[in-house]
N, C-alpha and C. Protein backbone atom coordinates (compact mmCIF):
# COMPACT_ATOMS: atom_id res chain seq x y z
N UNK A 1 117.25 92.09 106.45
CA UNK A 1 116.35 91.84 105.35
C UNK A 1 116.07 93.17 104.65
N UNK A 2 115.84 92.94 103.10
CA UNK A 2 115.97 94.41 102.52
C UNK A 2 114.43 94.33 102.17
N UNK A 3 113.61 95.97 102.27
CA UNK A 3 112.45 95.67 101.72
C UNK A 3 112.24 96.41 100.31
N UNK A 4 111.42 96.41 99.48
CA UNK A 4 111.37 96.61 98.34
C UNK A 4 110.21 98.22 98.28
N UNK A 5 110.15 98.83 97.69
CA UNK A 5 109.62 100.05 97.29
C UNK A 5 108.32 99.80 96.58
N UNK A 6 106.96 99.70 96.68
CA UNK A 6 105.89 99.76 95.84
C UNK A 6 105.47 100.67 94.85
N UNK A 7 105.71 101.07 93.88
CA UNK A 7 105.07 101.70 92.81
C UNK A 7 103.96 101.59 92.45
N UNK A 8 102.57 102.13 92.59
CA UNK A 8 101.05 101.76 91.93
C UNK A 8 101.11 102.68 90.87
N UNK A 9 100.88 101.60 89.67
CA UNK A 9 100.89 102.28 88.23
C UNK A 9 99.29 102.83 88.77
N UNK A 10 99.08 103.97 87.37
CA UNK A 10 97.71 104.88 87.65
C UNK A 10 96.81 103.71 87.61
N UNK A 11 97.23 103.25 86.31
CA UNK A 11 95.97 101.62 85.53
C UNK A 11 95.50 100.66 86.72
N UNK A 12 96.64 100.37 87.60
CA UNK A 12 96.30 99.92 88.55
C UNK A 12 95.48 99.84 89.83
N UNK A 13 95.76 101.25 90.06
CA UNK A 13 94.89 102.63 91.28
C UNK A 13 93.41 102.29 90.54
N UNK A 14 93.44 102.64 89.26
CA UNK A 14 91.75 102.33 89.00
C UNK A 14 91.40 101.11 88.76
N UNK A 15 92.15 100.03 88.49
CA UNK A 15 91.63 98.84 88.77
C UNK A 15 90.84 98.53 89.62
N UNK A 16 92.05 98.58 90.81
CA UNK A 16 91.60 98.55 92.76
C UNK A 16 90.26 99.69 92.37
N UNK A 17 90.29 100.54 92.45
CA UNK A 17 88.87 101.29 92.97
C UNK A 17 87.65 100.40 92.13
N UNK A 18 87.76 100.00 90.93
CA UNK A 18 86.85 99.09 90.42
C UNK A 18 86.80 97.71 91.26
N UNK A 19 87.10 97.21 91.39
CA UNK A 19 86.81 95.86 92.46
C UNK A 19 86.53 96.84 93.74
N UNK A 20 86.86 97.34 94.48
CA UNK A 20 86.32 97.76 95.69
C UNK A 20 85.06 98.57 95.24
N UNK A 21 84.96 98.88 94.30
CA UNK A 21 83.40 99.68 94.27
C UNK A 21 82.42 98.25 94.40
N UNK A 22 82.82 97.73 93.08
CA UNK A 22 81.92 96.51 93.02
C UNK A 22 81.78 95.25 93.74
N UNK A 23 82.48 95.38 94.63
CA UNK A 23 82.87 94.42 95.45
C UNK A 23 81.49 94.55 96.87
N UNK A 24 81.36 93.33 97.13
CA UNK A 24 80.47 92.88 98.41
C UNK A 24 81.08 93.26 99.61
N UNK A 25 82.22 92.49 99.70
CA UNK A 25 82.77 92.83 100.89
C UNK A 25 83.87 93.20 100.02
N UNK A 26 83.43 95.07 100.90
CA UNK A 26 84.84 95.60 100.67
C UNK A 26 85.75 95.42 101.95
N UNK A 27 85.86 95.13 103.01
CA UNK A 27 86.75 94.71 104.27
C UNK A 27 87.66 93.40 103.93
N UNK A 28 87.34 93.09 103.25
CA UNK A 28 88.17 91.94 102.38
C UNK A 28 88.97 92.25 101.05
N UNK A 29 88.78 92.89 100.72
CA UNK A 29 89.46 93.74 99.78
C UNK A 29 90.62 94.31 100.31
N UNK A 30 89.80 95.61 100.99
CA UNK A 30 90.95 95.93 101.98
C UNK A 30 91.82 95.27 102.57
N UNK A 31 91.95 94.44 103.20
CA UNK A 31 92.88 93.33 104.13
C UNK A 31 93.36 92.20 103.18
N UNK A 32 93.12 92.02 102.01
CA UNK A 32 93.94 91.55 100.77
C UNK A 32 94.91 92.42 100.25
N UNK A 33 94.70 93.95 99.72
CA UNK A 33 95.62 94.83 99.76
C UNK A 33 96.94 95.20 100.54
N UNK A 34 95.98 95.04 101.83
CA UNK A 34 97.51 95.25 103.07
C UNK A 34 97.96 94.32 103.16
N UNK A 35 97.75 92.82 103.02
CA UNK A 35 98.92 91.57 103.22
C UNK A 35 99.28 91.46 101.66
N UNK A 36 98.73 92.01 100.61
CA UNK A 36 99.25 91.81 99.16
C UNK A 36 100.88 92.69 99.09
N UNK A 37 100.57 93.90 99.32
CA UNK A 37 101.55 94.97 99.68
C UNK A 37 102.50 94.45 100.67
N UNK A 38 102.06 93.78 102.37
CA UNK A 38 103.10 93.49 103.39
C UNK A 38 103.88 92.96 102.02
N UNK A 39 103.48 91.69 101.89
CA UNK A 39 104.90 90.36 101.20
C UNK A 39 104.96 91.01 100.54
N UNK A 40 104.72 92.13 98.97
CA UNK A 40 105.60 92.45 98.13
C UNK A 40 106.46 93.12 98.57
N UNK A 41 106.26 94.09 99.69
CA UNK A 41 107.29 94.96 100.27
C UNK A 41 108.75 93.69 100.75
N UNK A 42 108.14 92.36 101.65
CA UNK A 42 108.99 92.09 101.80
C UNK A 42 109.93 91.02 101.02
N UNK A 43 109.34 90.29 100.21
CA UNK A 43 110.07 89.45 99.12
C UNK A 43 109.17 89.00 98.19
N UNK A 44 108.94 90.07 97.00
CA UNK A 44 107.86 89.47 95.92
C UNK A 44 108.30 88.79 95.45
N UNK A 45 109.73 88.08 95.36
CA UNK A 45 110.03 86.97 94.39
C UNK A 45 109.61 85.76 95.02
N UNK A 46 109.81 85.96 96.07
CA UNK A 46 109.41 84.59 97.08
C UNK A 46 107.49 84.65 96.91
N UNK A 47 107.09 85.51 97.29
CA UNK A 47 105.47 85.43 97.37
C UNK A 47 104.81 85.33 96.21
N UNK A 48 105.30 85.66 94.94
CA UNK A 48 104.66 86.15 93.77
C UNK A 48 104.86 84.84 92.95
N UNK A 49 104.55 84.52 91.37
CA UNK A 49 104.58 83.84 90.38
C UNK A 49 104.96 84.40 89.44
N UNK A 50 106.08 83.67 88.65
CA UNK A 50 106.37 84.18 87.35
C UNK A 50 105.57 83.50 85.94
N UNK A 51 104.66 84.65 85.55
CA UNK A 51 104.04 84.58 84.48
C UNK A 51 104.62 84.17 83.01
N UNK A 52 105.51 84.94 83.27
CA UNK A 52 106.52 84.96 81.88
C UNK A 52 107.84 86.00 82.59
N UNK A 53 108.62 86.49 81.61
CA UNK A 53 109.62 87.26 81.85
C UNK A 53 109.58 88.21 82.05
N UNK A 54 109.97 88.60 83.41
CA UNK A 54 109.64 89.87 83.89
C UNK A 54 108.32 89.87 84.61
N UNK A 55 107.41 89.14 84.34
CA UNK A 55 105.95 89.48 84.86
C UNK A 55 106.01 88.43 85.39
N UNK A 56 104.74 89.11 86.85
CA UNK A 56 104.49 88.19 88.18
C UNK A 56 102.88 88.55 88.23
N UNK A 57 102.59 87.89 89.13
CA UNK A 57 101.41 87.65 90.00
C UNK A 57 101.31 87.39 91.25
N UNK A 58 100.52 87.87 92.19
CA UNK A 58 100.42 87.46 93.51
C UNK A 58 98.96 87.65 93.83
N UNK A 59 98.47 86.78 94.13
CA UNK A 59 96.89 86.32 94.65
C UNK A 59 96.43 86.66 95.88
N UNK A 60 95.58 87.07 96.57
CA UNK A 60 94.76 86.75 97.71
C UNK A 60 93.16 87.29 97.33
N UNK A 61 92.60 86.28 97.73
CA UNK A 61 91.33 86.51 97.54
C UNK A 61 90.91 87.93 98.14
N UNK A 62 89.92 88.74 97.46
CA UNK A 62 89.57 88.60 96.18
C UNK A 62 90.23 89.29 94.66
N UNK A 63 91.56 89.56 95.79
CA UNK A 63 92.57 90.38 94.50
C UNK A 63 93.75 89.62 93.92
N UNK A 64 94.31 89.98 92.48
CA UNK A 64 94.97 89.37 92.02
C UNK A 64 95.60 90.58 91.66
N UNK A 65 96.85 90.83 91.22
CA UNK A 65 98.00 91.92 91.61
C UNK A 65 99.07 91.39 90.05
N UNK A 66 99.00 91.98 89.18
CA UNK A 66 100.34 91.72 88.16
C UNK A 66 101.57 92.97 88.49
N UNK A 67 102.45 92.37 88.42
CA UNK A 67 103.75 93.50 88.98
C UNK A 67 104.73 92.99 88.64
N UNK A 68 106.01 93.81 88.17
CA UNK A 68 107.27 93.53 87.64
C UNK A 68 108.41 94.17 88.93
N UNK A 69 109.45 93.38 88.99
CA UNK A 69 110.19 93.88 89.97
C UNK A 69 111.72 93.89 89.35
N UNK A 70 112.18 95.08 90.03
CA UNK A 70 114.06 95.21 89.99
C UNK A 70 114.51 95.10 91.19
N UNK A 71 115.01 93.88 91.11
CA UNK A 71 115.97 93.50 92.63
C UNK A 71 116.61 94.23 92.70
N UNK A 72 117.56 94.58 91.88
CA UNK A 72 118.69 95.44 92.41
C UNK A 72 118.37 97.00 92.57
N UNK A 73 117.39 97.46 92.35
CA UNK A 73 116.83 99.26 92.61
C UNK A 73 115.92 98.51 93.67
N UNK A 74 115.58 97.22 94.33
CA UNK A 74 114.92 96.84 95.24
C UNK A 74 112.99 98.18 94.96
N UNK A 75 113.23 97.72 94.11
CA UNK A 75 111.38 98.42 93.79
C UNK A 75 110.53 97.10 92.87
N UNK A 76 109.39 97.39 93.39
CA UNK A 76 108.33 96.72 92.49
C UNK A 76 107.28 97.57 91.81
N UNK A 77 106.69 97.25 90.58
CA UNK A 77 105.88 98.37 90.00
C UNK A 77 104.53 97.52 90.05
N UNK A 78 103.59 97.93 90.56
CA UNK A 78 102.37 97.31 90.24
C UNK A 78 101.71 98.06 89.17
N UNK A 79 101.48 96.87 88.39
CA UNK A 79 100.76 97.59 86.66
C UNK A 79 99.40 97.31 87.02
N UNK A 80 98.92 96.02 87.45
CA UNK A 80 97.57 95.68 87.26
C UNK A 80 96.75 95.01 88.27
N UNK A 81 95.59 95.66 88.97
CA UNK A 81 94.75 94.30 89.36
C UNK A 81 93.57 94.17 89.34
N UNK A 82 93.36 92.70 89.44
CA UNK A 82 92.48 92.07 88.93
C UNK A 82 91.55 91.00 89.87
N UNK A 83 90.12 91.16 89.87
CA UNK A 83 89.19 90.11 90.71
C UNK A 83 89.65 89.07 90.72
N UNK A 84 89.64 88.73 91.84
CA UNK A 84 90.09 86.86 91.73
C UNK A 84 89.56 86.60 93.03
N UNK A 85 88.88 85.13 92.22
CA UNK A 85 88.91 84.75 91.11
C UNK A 85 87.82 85.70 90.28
N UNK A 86 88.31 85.50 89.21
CA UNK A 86 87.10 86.24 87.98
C UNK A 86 85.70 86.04 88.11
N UNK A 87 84.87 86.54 88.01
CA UNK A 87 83.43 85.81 87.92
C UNK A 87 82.93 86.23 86.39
């Protein structure tokens, strides 16, 4: 099985620190991050949603994750994330 390379765009890095600041439980945050990351590392096409072309999504409460991937350079770029659900 091949795993894929994570890229955190900057936009993204401060996303995450905005939900974990504001966030209640940040231990849930955290442990959304590390199983958000496990499956993209290991098959974001399988775990993720296609938004449109090129763009995905992958959920776990309370984070929501937008990211574009190249199978064949086997990398994913995370551009964005986002509370989820929204309040």
């Amino acid at each position: 099985m091949s795993h894929f390379r994570l890229h955190w765009q900057p936009r993204a890095l401060d996303d995450l620190a905005d939900i974990w600041i504001k966030a209640s439980g940040r231990a849930a945050v955290n442990m959304a991050v590390d199983l958000l990351e496990a499956q993209l590392a290991e098959d974001p096409m399988a775990w993720g949603t296609q938004l449109s072309e090129g763009l995905y999504q992958i959920s776990i409460r309370p984070v929501r994750l937008l990211f574009t991937c190249d199978a064949n350079q086997h990398t994913v770029k995370v551009l964005h994330a986002r509370r989820w659900p929204a309040n």
